[in-house]
PDB file of N, CA and C in Angstrom:
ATOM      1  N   UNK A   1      87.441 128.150  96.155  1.00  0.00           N
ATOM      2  CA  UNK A   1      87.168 126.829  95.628  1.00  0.00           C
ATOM      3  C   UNK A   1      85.760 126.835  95.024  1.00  0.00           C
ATOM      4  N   UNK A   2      85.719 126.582  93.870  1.00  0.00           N
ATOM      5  CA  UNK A   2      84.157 126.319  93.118  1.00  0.00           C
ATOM      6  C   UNK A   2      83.016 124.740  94.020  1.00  0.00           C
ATOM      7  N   UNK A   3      82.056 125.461  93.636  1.00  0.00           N
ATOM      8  CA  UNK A   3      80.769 124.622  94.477  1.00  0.00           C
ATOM      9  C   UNK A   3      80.452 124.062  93.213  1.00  0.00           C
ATOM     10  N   UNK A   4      80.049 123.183  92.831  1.00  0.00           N
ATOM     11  CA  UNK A   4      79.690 122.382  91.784  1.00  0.00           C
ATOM     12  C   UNK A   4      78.025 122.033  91.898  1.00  0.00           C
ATOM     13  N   UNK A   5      77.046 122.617  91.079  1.00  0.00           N
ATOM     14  CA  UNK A   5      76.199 123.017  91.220  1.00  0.00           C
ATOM     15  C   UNK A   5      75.126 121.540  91.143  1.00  0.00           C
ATOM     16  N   UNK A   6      74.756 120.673  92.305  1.00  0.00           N
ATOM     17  CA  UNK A   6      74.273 119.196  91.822  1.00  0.00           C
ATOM     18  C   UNK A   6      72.624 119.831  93.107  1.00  0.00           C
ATOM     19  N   UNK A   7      71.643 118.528  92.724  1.00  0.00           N
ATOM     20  CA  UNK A   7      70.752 118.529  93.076  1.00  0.00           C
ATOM     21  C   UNK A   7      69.971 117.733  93.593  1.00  0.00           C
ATOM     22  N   UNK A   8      70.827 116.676  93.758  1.00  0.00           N
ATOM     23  CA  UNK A   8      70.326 115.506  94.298  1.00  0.00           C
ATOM     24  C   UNK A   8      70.988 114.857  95.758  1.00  0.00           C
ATOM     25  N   UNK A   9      70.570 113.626  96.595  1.00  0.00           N
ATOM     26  CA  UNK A   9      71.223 113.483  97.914  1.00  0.00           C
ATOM     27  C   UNK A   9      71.898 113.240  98.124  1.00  0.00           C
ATOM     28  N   UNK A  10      72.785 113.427  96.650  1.00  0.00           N
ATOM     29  CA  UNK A  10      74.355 112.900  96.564  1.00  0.00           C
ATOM     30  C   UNK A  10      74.950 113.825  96.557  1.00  0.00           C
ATOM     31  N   UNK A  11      74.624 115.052  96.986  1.00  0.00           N
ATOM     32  CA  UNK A  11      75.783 116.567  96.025  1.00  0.00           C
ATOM     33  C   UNK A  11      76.815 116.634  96.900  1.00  0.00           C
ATOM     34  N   UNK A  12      76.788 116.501  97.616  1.00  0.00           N
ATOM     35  CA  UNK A  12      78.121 116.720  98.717  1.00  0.00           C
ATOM     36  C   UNK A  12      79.115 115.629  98.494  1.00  0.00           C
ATOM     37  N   UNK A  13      78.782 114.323  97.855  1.00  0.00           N
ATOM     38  CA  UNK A  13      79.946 113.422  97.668  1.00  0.00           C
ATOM     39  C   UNK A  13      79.738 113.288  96.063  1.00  0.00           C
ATOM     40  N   UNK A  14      78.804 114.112  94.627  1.00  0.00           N
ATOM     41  CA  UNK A  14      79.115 114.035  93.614  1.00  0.00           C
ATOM     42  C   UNK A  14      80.007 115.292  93.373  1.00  0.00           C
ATOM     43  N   UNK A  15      80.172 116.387  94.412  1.00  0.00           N
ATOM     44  CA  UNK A  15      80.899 117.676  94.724  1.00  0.00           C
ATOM     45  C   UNK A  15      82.194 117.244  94.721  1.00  0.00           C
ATOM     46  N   UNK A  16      82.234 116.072  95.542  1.00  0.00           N
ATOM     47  CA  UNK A  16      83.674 115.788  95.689  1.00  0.00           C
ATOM     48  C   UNK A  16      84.634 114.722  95.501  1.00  0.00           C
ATOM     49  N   UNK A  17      83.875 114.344  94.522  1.00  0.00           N
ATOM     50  CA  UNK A  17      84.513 113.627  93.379  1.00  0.00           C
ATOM     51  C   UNK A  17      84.530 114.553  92.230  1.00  0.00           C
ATOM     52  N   UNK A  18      84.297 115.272  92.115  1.00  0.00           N
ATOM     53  CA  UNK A  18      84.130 116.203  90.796  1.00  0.00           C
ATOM     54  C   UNK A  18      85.692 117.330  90.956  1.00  0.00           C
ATOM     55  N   UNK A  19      85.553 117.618  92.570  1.00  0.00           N
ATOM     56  CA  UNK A  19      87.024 118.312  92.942  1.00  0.00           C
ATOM     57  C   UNK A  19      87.662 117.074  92.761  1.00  0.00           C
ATOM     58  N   UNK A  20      87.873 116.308  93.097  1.00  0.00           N
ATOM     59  CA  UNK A  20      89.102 115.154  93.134  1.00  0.00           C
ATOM     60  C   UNK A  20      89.158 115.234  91.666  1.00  0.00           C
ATOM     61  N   UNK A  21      88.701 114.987  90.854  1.00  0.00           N
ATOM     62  CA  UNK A  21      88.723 114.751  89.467  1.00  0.00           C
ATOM     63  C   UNK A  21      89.580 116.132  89.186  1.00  0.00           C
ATOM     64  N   UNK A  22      88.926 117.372  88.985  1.00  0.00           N
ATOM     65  CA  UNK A  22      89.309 118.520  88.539  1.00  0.00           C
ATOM     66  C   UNK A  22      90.019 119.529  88.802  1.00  0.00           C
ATOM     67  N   UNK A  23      90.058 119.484  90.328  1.00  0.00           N
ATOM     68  CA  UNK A  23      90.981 120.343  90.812  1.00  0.00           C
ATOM     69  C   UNK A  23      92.481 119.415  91.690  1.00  0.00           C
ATOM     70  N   UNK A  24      93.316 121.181  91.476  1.00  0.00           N
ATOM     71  CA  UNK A  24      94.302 120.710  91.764  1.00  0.00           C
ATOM     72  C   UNK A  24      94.775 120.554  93.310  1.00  0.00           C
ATOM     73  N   UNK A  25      95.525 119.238  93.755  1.00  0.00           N
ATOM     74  CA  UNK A  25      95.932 119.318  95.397  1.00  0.00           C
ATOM     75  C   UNK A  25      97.397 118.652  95.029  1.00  0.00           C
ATOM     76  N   UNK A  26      97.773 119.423  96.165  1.00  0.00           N
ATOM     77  CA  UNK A  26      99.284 118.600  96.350  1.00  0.00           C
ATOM     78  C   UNK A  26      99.446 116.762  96.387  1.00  0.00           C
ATOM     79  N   UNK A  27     100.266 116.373  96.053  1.00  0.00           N
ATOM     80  CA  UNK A  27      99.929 114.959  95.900  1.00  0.00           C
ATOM     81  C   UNK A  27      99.476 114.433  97.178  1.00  0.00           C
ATOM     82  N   UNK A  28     100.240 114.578  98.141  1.00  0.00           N
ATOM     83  CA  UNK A  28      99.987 114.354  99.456  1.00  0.00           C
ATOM     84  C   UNK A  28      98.693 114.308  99.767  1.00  0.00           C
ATOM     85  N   UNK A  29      97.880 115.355  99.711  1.00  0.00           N
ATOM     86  CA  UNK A  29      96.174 115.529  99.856  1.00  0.00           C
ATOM     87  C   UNK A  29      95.722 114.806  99.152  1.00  0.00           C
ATOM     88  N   UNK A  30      95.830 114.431  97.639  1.00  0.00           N
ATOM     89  CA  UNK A  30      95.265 114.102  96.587  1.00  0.00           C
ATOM     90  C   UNK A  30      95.250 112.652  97.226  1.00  0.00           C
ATOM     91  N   UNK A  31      96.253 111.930  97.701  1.00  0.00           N
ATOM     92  CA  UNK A  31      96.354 110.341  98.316  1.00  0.00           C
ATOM     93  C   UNK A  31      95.542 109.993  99.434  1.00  0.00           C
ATOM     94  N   UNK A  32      95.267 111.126 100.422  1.00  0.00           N
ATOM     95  CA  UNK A  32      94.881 111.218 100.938  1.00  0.00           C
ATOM     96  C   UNK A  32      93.375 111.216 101.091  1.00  0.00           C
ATOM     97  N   UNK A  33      92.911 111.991 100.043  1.00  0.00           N
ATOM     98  CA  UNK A  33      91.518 112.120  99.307  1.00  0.00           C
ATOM     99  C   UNK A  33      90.755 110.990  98.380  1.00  0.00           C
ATOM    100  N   UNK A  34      91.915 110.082  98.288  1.00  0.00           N
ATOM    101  CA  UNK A  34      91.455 109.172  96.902  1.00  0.00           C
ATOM    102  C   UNK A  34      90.171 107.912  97.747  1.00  0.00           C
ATOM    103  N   UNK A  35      90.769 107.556  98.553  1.00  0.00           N
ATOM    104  CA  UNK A  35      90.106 106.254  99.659  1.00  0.00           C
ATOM    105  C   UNK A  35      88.394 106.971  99.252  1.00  0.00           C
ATOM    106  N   UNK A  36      88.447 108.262  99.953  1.00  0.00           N
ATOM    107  CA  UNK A  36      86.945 108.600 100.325  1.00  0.00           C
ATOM    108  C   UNK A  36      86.546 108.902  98.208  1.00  0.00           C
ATOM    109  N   UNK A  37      86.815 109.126  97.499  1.00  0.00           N
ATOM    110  CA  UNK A  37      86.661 109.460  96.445  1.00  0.00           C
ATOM    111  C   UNK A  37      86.138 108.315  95.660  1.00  0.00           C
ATOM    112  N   UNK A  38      86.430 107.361  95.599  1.00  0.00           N
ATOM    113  CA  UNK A  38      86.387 105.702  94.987  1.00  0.00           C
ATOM    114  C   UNK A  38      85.472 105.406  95.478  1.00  0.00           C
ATOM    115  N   UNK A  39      85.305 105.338  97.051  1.00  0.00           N
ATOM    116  CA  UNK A  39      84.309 104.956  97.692  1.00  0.00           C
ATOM    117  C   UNK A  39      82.902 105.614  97.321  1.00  0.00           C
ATOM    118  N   UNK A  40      83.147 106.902  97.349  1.00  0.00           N
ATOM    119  CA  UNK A  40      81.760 107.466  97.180  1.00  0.00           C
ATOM    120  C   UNK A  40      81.354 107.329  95.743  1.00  0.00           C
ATOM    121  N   UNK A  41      81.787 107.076  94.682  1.00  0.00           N
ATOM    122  CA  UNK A  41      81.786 106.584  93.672  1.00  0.00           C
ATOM    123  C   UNK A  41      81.169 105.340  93.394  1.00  0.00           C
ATOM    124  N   UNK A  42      81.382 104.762  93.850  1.00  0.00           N
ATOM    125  CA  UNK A  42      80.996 103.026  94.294  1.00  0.00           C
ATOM    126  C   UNK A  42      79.058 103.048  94.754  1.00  0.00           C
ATOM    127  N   UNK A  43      79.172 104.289  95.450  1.00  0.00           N
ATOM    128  CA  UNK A  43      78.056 104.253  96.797  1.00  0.00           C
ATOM    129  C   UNK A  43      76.811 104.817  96.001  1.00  0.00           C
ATOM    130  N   UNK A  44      77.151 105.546  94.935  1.00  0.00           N
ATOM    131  CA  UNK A  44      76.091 106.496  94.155  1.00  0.00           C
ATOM    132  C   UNK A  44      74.672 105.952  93.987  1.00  0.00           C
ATOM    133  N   UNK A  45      73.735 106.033  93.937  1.00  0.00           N
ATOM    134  CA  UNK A  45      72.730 105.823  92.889  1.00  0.00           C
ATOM    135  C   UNK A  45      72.864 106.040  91.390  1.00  0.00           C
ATOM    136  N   UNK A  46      71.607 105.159  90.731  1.00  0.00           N
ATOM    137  CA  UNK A  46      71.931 105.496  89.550  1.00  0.00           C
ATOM    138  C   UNK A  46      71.772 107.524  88.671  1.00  0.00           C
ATOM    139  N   UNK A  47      70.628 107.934  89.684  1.00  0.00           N
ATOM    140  CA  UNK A  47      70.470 108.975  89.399  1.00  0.00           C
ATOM    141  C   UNK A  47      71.559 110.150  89.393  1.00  0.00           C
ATOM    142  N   UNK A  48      72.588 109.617  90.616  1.00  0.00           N
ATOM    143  CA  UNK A  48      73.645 110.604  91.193  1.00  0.00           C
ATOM    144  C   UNK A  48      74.610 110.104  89.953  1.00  0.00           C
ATOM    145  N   UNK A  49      74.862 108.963  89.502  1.00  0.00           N
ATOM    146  CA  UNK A  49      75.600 108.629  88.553  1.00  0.00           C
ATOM    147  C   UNK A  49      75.480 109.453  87.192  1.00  0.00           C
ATOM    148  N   UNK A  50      74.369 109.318  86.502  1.00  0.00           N
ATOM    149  CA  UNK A  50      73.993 110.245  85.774  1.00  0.00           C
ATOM    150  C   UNK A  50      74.177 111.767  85.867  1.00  0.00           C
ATOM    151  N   UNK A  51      74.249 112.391  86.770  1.00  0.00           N
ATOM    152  CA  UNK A  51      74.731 113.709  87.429  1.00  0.00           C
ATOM    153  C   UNK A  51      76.127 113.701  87.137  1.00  0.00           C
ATOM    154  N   UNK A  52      76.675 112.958  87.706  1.00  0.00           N
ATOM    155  CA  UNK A  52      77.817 112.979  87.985  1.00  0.00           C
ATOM    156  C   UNK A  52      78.656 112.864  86.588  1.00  0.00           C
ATOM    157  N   UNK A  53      77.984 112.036  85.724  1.00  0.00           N
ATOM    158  CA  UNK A  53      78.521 111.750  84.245  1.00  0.00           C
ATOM    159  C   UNK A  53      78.161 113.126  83.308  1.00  0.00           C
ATOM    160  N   UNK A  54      76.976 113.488  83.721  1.00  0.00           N
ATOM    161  CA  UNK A  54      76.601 115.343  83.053  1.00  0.00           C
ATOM    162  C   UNK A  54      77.991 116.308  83.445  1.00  0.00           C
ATOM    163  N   UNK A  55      77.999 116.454  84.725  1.00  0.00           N
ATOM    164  CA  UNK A  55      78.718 117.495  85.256  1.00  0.00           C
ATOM    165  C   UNK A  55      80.480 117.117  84.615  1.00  0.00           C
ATOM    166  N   UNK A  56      80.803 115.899  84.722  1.00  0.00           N
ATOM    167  CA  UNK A  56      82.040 115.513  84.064  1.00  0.00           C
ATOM    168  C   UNK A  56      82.108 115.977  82.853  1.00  0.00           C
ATOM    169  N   UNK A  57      81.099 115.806  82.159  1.00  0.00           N
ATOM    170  CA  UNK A  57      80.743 115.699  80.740  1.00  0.00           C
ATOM    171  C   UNK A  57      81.159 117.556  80.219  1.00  0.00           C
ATOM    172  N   UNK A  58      80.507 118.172  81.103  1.00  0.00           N
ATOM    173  CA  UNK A  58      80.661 119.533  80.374  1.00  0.00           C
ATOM    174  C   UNK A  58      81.772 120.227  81.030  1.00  0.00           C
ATOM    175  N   UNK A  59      82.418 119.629  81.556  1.00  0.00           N
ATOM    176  CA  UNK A  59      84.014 120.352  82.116  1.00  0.00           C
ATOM    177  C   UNK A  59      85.604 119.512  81.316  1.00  0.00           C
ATOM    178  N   UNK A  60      84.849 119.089  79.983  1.00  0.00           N
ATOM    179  CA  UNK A  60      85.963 118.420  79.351  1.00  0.00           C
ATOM    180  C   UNK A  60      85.882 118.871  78.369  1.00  0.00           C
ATOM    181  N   UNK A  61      86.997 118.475  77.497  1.00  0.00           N
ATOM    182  CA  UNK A  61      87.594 119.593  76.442  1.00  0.00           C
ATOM    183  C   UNK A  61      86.672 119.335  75.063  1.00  0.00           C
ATOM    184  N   UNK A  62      86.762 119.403  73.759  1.00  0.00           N
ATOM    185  CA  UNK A  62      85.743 119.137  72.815  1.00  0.00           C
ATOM    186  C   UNK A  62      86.051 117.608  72.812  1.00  0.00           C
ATOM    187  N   UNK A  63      87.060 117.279  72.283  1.00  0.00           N
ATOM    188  CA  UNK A  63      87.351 115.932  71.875  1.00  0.00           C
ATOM    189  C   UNK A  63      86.859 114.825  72.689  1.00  0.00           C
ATOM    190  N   UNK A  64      87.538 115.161  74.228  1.00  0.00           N
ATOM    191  CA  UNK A  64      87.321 114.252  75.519  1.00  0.00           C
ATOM    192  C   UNK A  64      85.650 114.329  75.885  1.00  0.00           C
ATOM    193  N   UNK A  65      84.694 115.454  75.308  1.00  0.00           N
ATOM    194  CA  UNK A  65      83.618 115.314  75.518  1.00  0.00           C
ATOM    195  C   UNK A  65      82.744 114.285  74.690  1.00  0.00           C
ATOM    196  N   UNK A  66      83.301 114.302  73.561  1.00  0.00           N
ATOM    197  CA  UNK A  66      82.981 113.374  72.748  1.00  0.00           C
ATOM    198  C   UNK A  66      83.181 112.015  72.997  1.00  0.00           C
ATOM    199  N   UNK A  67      84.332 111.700  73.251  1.00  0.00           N
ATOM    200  CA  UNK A  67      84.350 110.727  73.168  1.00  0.00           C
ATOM    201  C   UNK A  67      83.450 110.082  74.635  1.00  0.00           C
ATOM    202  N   UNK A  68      83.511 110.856  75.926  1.00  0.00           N
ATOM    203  CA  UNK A  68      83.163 110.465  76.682  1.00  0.00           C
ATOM    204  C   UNK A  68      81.784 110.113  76.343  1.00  0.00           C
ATOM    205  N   UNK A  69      81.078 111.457  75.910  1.00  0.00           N
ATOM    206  CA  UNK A  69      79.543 110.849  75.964  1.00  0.00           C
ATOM    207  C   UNK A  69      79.101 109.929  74.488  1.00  0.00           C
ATOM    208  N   UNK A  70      80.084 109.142  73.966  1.00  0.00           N
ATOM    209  CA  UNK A  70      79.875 108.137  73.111  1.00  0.00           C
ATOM    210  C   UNK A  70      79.794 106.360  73.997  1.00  0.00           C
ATOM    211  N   UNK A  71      80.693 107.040  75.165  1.00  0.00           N
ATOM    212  CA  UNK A  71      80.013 105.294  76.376  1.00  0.00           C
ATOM    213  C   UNK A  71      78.962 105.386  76.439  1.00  0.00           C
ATOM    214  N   UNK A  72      78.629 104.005  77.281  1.00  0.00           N
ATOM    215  CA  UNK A  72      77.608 103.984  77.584  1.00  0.00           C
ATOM    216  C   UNK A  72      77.946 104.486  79.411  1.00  0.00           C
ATOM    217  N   UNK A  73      76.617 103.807  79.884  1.00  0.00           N
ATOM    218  CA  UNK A  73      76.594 104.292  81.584  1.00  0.00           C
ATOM    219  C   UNK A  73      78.013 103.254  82.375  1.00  0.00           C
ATOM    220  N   UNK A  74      78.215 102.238  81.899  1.00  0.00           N
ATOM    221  CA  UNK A  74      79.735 101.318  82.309  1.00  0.00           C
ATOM    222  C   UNK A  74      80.605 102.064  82.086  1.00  0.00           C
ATOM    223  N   UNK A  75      80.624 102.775  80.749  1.00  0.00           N
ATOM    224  CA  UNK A  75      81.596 102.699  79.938  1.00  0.00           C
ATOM    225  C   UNK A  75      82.174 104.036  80.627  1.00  0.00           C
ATOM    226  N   UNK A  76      81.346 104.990  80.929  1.00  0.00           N
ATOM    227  CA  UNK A  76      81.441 106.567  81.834  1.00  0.00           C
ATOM    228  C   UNK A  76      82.286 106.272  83.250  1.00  0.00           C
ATOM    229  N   UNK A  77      81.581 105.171  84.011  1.00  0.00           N
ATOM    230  CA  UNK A  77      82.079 105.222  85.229  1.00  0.00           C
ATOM    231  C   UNK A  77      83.440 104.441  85.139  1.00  0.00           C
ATOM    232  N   UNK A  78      83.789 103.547  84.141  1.00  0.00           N
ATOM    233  CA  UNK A  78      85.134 103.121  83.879  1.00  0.00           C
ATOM    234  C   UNK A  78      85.842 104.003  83.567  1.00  0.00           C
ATOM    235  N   UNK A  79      85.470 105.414  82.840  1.00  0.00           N
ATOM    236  CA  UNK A  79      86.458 106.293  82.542  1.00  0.00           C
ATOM    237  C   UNK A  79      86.472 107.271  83.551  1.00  0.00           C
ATOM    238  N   UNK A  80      85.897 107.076  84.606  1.00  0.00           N
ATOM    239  CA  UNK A  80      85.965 108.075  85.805  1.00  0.00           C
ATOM    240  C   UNK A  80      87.288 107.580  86.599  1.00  0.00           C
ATOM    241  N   UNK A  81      87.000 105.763  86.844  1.00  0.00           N
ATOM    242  CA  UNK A  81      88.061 105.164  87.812  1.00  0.00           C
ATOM    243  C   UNK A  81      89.227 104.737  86.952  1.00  0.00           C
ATOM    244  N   UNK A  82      89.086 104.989  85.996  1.00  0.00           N
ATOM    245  CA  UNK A  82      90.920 105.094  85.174  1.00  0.00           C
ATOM    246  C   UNK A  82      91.227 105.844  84.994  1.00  0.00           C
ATOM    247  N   UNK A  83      90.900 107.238  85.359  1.00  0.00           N
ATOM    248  CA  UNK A  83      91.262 108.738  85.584  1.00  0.00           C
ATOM    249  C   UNK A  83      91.692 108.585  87.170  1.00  0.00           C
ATOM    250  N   UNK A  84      91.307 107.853  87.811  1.00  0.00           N
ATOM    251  CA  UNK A  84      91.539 107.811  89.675  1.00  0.00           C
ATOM    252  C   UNK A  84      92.437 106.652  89.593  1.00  0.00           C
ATOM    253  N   UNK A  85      92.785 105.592  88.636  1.00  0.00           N
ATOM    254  CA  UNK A  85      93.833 104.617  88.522  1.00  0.00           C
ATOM    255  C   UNK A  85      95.124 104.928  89.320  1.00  0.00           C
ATOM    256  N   UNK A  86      96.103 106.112  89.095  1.00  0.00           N
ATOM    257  CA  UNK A  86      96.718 106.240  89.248  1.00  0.00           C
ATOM    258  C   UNK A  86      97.365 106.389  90.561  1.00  0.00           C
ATOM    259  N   UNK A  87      95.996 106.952  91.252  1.00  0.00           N
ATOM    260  CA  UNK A  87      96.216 107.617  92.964  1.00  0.00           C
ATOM    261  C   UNK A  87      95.960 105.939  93.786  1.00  0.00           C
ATOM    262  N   UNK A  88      95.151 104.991  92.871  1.00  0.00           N
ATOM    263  CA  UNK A  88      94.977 103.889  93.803  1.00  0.00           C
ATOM    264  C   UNK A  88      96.324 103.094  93.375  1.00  0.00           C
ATOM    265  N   UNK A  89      96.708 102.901  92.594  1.00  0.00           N
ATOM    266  CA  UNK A  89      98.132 102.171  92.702  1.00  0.00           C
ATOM    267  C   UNK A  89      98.918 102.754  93.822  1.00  0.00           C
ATOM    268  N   UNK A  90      99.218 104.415  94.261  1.00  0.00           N
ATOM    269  CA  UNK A  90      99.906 104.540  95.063  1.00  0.00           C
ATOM    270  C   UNK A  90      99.297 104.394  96.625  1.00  0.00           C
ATOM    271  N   UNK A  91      98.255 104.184  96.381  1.00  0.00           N
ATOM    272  CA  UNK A  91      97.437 104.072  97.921  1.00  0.00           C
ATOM    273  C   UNK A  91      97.364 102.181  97.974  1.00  0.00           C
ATOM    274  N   UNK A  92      97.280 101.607  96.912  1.00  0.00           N
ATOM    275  CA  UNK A  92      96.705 100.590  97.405  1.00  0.00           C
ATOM    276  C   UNK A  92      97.688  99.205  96.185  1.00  0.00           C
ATOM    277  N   UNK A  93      99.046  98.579  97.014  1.00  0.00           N
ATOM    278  CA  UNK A  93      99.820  97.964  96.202  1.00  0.00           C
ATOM    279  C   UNK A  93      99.596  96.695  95.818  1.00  0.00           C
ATOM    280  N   UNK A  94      97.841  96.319  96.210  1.00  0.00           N
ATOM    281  CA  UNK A  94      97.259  95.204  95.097  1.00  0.00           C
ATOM    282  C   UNK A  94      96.971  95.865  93.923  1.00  0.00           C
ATOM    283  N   UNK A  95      96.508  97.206  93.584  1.00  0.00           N
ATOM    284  CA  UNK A  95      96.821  97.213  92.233  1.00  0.00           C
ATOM    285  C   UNK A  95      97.948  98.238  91.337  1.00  0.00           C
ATOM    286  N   UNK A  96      99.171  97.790  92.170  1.00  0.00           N
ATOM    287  CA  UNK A  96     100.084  98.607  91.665  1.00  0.00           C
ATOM    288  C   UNK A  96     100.491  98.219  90.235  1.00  0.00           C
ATOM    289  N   UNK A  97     101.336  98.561  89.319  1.00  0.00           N
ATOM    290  CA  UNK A  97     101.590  98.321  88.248  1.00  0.00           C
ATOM    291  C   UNK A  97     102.756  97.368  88.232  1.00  0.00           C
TER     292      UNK A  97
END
């Protein structure tokens, strides 16, 4: 499993949101994983945010890099939790579809 190389007092929960995001788990785990994932997301500083929007930033494809780093700092972390949309509808059926 890759270590995701962060530097701040967030690395252990910008680490693992970065696996939740990128790597692959059986769905089962992945549902399982989402609760603590959102949350720590939520919990960041702005500095860890910024990290966290770098490290996203350069593990996406040309296009998706672009467009990503054309948000702003809202606009990043909205496209983090509508990438995680999917796992909270099945975890959580206030916002199911």
């Amino acid at each position: 499993m890759y270590h995701y190389q962060t530097q701040d007092i967030f690395d252990q929960e910008v680490d693992f949101i970065l696996r939740f995001l990128f790597e692959y788990e059986p769905p089962e785990q992945k549902r399982k994983s989402f609760e603590l994932a959102h949350a720590l997301l939520q919990q960041l500083d702005l500095a860890s945010h910024y990290l966290l929007f770098s490290l996203v930033k350069e593990r996406l494809p040309r296009r998706a890099k672009l467009l990503f780093a054309a948000e702003d700092y809202s606009g990043k972390k909205e496209v983090i939790e509508e990438v995680m949309q999917p796992w909270l509808g099945r975890n959580n059926p206030k916002y199911a579809a």
